[in-house]
PDB file of N, CA and C in Angstrom:
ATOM      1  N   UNK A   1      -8.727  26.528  -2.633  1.00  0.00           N
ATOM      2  CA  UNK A   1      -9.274  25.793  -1.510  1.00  0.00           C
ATOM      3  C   UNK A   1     -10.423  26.622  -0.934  1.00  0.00           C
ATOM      4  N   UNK A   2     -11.346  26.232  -0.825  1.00  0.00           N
ATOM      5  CA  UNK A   2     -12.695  26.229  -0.177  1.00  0.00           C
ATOM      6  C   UNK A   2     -12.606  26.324   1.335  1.00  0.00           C
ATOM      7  N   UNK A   3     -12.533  27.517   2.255  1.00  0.00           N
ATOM      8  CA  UNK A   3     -13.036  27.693   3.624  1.00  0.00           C
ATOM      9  C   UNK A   3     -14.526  27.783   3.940  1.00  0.00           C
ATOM     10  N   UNK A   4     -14.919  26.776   5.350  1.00  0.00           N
ATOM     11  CA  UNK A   4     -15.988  27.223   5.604  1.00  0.00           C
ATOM     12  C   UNK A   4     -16.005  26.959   7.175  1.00  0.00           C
ATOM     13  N   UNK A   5     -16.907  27.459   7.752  1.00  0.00           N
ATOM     14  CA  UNK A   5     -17.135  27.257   9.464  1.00  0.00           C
ATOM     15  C   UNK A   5     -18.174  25.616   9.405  1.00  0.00           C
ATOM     16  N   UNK A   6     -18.058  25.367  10.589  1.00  0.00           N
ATOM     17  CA  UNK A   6     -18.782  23.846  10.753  1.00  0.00           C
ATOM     18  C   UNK A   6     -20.000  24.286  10.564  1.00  0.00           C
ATOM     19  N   UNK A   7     -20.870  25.133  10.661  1.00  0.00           N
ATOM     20  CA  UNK A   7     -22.302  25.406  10.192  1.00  0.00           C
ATOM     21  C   UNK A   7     -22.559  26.009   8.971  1.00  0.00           C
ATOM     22  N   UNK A   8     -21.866  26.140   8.369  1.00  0.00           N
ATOM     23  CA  UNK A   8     -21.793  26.607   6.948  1.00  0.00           C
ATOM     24  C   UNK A   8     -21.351  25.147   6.269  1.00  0.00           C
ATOM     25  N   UNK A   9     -20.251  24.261   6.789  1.00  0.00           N
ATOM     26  CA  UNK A   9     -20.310  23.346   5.869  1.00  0.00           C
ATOM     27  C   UNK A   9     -21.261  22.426   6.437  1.00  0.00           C
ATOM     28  N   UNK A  10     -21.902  22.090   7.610  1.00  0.00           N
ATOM     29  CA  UNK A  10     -22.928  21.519   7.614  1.00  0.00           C
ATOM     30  C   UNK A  10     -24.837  21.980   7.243  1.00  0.00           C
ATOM     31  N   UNK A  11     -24.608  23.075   6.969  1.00  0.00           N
ATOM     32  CA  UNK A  11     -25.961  23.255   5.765  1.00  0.00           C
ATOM     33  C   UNK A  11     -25.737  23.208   4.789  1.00  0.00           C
ATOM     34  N   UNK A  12     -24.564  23.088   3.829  1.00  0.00           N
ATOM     35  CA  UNK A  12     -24.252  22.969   2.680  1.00  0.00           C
ATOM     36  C   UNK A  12     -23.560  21.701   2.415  1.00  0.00           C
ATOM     37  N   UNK A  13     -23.581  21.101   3.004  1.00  0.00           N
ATOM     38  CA  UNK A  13     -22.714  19.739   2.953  1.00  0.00           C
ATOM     39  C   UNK A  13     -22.454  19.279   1.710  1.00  0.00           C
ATOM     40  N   UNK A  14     -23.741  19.086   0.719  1.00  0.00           N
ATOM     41  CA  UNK A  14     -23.836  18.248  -0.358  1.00  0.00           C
ATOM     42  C   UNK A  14     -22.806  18.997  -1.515  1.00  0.00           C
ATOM     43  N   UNK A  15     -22.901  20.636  -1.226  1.00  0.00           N
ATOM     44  CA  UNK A  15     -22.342  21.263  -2.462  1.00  0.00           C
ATOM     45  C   UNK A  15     -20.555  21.355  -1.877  1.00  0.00           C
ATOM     46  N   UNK A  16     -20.495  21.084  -1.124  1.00  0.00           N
ATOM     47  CA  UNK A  16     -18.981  21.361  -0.370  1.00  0.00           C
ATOM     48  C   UNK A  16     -18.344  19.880  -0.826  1.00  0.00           C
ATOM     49  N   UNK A  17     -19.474  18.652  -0.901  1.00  0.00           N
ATOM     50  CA  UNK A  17     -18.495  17.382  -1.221  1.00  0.00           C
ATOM     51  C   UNK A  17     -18.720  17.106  -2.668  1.00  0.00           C
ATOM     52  N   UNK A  18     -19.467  18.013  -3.296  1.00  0.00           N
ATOM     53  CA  UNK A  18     -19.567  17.862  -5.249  1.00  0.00           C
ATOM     54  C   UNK A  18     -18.126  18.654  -5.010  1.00  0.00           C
ATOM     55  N   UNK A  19     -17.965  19.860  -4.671  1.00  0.00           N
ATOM     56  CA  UNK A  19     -16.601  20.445  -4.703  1.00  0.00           C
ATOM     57  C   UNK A  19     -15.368  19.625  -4.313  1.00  0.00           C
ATOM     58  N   UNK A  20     -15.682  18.412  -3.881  1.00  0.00           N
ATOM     59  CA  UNK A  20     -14.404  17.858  -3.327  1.00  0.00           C
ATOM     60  C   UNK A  20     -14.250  16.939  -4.139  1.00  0.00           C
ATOM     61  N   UNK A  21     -14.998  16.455  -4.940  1.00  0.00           N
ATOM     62  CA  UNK A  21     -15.293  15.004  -5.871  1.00  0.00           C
ATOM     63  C   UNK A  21     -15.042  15.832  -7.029  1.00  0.00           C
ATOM     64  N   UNK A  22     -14.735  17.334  -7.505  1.00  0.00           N
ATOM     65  CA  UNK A  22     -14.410  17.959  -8.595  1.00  0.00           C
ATOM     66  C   UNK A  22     -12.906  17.786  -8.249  1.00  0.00           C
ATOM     67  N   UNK A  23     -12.125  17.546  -7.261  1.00  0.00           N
ATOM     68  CA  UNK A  23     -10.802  17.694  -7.081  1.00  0.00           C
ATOM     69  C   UNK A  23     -10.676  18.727  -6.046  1.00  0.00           C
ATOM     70  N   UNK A  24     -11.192  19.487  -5.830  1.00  0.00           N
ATOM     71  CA  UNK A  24     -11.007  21.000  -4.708  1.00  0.00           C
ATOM     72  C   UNK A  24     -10.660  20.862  -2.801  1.00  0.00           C
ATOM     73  N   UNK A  25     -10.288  21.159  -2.483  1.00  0.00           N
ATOM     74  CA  UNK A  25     -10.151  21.256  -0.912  1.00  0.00           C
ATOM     75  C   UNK A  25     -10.850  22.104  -0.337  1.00  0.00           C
ATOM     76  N   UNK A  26     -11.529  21.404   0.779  1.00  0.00           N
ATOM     77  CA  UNK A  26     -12.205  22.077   2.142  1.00  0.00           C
ATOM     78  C   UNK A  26     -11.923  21.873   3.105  1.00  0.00           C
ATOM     79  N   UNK A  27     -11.387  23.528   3.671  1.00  0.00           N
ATOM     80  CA  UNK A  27     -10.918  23.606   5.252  1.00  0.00           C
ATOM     81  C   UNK A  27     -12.097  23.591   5.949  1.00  0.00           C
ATOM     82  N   UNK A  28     -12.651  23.265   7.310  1.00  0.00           N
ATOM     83  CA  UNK A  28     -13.594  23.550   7.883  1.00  0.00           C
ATOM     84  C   UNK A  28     -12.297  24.331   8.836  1.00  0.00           C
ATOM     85  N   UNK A  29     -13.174  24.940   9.448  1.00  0.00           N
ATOM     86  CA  UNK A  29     -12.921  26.111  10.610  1.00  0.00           C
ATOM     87  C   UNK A  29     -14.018  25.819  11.605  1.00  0.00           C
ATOM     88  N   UNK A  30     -13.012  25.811  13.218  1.00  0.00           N
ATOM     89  CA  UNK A  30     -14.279  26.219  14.574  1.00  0.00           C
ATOM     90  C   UNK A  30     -13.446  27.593  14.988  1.00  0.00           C
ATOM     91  N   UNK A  31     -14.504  28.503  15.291  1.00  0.00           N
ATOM     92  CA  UNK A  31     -13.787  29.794  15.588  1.00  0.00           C
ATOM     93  C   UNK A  31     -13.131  30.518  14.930  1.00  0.00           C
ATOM     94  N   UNK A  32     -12.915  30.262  13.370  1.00  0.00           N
ATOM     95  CA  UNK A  32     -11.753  30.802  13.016  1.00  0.00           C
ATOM     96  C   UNK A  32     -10.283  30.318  12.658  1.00  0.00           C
ATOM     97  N   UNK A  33     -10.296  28.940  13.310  1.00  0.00           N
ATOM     98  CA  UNK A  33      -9.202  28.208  13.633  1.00  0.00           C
ATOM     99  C   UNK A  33      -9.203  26.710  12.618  1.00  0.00           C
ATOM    100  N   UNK A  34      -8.501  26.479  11.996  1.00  0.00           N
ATOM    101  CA  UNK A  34      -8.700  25.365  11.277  1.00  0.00           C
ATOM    102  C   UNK A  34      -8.602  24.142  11.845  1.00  0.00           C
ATOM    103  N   UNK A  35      -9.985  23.631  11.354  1.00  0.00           N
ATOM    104  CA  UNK A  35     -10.243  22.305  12.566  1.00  0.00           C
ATOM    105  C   UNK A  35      -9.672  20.998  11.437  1.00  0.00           C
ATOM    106  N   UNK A  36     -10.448  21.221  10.625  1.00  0.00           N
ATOM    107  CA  UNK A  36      -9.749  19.982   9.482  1.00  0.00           C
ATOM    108  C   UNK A  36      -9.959  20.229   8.156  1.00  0.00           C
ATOM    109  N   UNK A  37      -9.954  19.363   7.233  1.00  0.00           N
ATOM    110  CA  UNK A  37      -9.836  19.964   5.988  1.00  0.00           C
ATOM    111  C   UNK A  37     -10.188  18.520   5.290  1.00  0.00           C
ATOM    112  N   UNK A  38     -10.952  18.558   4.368  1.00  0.00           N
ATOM    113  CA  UNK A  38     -11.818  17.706   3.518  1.00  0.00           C
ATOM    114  C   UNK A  38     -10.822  17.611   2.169  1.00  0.00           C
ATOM    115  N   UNK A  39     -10.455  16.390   1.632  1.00  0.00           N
ATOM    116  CA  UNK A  39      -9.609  16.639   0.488  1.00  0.00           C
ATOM    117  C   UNK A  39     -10.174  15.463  -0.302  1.00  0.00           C
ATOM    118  N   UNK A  40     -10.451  15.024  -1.757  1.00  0.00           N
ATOM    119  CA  UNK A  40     -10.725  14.871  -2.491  1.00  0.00           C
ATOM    120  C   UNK A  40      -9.311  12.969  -2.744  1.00  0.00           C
ATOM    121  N   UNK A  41      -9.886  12.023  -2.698  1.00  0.00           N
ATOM    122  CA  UNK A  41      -9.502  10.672  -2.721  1.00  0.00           C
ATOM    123  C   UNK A  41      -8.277  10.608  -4.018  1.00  0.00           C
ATOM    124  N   UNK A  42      -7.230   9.964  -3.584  1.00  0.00           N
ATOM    125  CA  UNK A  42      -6.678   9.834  -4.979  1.00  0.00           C
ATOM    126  C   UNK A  42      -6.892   8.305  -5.630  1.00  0.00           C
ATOM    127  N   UNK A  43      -6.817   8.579  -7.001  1.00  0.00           N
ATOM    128  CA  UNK A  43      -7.247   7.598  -7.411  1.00  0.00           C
ATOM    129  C   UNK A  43      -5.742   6.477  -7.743  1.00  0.00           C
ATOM    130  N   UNK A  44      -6.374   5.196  -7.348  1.00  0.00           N
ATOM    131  CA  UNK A  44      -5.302   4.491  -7.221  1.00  0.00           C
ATOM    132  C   UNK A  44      -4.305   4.429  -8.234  1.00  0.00           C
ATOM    133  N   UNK A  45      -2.923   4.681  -8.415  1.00  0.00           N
ATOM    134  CA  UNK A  45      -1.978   4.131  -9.297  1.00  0.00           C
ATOM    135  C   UNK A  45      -2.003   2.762  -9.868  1.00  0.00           C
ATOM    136  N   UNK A  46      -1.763   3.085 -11.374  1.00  0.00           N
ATOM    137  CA  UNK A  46      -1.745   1.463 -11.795  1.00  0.00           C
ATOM    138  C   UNK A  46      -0.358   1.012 -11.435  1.00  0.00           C
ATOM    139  N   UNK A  47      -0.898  -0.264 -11.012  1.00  0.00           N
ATOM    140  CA  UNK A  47       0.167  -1.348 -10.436  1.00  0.00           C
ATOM    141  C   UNK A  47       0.861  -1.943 -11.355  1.00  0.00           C
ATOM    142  N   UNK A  48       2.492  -1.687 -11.095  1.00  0.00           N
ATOM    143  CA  UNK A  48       3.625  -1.742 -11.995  1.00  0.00           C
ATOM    144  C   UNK A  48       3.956  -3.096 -12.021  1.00  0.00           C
ATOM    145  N   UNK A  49       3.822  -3.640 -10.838  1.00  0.00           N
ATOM    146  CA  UNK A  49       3.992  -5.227 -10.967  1.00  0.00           C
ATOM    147  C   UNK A  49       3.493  -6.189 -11.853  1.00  0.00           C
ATOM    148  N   UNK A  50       4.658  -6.518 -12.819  1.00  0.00           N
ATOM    149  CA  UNK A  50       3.911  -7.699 -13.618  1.00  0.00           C
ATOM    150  C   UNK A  50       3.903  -9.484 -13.307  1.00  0.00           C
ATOM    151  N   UNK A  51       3.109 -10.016 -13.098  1.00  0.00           N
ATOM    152  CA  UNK A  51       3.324 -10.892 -12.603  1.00  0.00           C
ATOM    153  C   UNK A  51       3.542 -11.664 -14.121  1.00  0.00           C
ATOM    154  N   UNK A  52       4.724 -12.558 -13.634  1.00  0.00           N
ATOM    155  CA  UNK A  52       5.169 -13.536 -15.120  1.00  0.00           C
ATOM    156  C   UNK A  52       6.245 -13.314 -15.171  1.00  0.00           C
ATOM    157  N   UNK A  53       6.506 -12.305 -15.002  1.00  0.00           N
ATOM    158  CA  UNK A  53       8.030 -11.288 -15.737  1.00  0.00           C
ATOM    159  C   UNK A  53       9.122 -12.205 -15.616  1.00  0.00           C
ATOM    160  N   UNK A  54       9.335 -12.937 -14.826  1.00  0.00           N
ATOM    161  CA  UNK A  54      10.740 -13.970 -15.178  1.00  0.00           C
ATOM    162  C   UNK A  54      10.247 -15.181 -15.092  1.00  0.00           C
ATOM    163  N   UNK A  55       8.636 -15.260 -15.699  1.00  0.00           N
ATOM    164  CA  UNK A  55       8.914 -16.952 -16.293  1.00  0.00           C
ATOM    165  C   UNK A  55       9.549 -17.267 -17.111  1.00  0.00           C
ATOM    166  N   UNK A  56      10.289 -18.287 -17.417  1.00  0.00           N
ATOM    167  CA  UNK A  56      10.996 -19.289 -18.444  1.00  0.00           C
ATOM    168  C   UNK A  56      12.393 -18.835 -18.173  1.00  0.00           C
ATOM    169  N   UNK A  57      12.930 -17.868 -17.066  1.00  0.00           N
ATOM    170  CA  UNK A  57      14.225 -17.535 -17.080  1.00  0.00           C
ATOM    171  C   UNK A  57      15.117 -18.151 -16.281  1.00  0.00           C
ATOM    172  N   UNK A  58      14.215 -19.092 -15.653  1.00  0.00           N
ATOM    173  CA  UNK A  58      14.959 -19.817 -14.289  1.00  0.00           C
ATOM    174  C   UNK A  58      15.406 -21.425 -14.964  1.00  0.00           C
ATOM    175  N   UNK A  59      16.417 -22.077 -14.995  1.00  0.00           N
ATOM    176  CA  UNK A  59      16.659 -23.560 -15.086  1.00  0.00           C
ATOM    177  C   UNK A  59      16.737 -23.853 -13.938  1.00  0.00           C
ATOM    178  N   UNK A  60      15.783 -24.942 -13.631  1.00  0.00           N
ATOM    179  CA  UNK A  60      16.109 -26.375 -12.321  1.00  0.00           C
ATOM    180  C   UNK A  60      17.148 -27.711 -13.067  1.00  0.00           C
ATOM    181  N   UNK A  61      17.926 -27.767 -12.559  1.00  0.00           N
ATOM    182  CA  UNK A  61      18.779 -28.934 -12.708  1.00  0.00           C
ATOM    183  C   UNK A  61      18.790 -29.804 -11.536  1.00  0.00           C
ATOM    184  N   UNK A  62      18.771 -30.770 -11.841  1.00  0.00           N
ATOM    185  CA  UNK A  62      18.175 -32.000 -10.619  1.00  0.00           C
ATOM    186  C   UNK A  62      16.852 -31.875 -10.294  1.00  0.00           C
ATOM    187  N   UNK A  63      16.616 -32.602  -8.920  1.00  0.00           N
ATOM    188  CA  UNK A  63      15.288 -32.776  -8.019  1.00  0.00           C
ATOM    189  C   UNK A  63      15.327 -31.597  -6.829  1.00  0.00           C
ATOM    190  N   UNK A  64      14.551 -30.579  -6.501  1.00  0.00           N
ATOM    191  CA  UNK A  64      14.294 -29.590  -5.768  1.00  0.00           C
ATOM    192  C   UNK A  64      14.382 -30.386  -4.022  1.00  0.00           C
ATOM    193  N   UNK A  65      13.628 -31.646  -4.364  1.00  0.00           N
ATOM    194  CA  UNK A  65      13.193 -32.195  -3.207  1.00  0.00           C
ATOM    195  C   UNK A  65      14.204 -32.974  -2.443  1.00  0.00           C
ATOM    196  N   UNK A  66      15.622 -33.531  -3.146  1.00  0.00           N
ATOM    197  CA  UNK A  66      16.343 -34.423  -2.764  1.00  0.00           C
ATOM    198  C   UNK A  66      17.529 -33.429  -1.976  1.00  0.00           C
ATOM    199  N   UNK A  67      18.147 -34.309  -0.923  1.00  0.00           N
ATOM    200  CA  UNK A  67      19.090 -33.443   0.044  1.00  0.00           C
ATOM    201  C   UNK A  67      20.408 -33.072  -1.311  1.00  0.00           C
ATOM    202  N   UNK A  68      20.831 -31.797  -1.402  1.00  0.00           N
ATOM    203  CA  UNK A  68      21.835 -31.718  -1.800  1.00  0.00           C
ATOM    204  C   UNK A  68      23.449 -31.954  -1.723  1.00  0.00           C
ATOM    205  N   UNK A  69      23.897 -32.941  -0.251  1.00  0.00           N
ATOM    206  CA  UNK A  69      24.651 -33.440  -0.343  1.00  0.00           C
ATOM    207  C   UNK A  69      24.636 -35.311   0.074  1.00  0.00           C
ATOM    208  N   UNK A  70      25.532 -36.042  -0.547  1.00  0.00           N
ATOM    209  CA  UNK A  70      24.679 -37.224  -0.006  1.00  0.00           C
ATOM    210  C   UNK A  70      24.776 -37.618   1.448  1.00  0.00           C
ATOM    211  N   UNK A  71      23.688 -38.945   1.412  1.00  0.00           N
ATOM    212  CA  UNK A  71      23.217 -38.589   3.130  1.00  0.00           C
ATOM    213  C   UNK A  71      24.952 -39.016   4.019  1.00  0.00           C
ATOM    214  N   UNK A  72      25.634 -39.812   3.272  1.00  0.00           N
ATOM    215  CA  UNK A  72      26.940 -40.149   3.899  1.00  0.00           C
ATOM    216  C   UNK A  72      27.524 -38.848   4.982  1.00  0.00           C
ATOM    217  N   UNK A  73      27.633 -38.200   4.126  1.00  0.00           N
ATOM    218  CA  UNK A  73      28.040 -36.388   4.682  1.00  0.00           C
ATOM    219  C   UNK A  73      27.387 -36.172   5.742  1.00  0.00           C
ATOM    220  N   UNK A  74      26.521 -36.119   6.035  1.00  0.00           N
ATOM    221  CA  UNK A  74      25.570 -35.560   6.873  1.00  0.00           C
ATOM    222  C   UNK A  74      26.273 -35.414   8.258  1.00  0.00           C
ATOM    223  N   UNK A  75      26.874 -36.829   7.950  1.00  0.00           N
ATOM    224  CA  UNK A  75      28.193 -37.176   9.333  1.00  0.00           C
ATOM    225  C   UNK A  75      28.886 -36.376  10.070  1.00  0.00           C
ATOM    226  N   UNK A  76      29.462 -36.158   8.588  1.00  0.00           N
ATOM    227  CA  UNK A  76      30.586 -35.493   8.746  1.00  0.00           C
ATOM    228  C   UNK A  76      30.242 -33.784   9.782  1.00  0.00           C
ATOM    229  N   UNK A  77      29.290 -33.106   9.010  1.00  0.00           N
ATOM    230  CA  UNK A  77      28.785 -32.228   9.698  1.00  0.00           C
ATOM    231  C   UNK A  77      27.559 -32.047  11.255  1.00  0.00           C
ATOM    232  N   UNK A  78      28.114 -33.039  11.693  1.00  0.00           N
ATOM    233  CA  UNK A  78      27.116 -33.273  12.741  1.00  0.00           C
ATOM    234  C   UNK A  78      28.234 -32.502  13.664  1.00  0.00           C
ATOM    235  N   UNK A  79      27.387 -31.570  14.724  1.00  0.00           N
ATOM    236  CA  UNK A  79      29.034 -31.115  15.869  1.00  0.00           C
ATOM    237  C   UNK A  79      29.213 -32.136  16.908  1.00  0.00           C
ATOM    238  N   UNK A  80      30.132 -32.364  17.384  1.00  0.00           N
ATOM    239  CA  UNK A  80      30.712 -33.339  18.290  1.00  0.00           C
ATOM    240  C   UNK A  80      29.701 -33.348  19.914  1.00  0.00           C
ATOM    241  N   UNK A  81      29.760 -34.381  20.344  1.00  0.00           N
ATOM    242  CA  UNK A  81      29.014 -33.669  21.737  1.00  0.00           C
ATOM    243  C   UNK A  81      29.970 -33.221  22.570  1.00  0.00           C
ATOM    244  N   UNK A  82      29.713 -32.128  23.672  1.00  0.00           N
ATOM    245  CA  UNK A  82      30.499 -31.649  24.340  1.00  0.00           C
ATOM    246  C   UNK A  82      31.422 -32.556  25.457  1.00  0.00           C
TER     247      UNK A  82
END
């Protein structure tokens, strides 16, 4: 890792962020004291998600859209009024 003071990495800026785009870390320092630190982007993970993966594994039997019990019932489960 790469230390530098805020006027050292601000006259050198350009070679401090080729160093960071090589992979490397830069602390800046005020006083002596570590103010922050410059670190180098990770590059995104490939995405594990496959989309598809359980097509054709599902059966629909019947209509999705129709009430699943008939409407007679419906009655039955209505709650009483108080």
């Amino acid at each position: 890792m790469k230390v530098a003071n805020i006027a050292e990495f601000k006259n050198h800026l350009s070679e401090y962020l080729a160093a960071v785009a090589d992979g490397e870390e830069v602390e800046i320092r005020k006083r002596n004291a570590p103010l922050a630190r410059v670190v180098p982007i990770r590059s995104p993970g490939r995405n594990r998600t496959v989309l598809g993966r359980g097509a054709g594994t599902v059966v629909v039997h019947g209509d999705l859209t129709e009430p699943m019990i008939p409407p007679e019932d419906w009655e039955m489960l209505r709650e009483d009024p108080p």
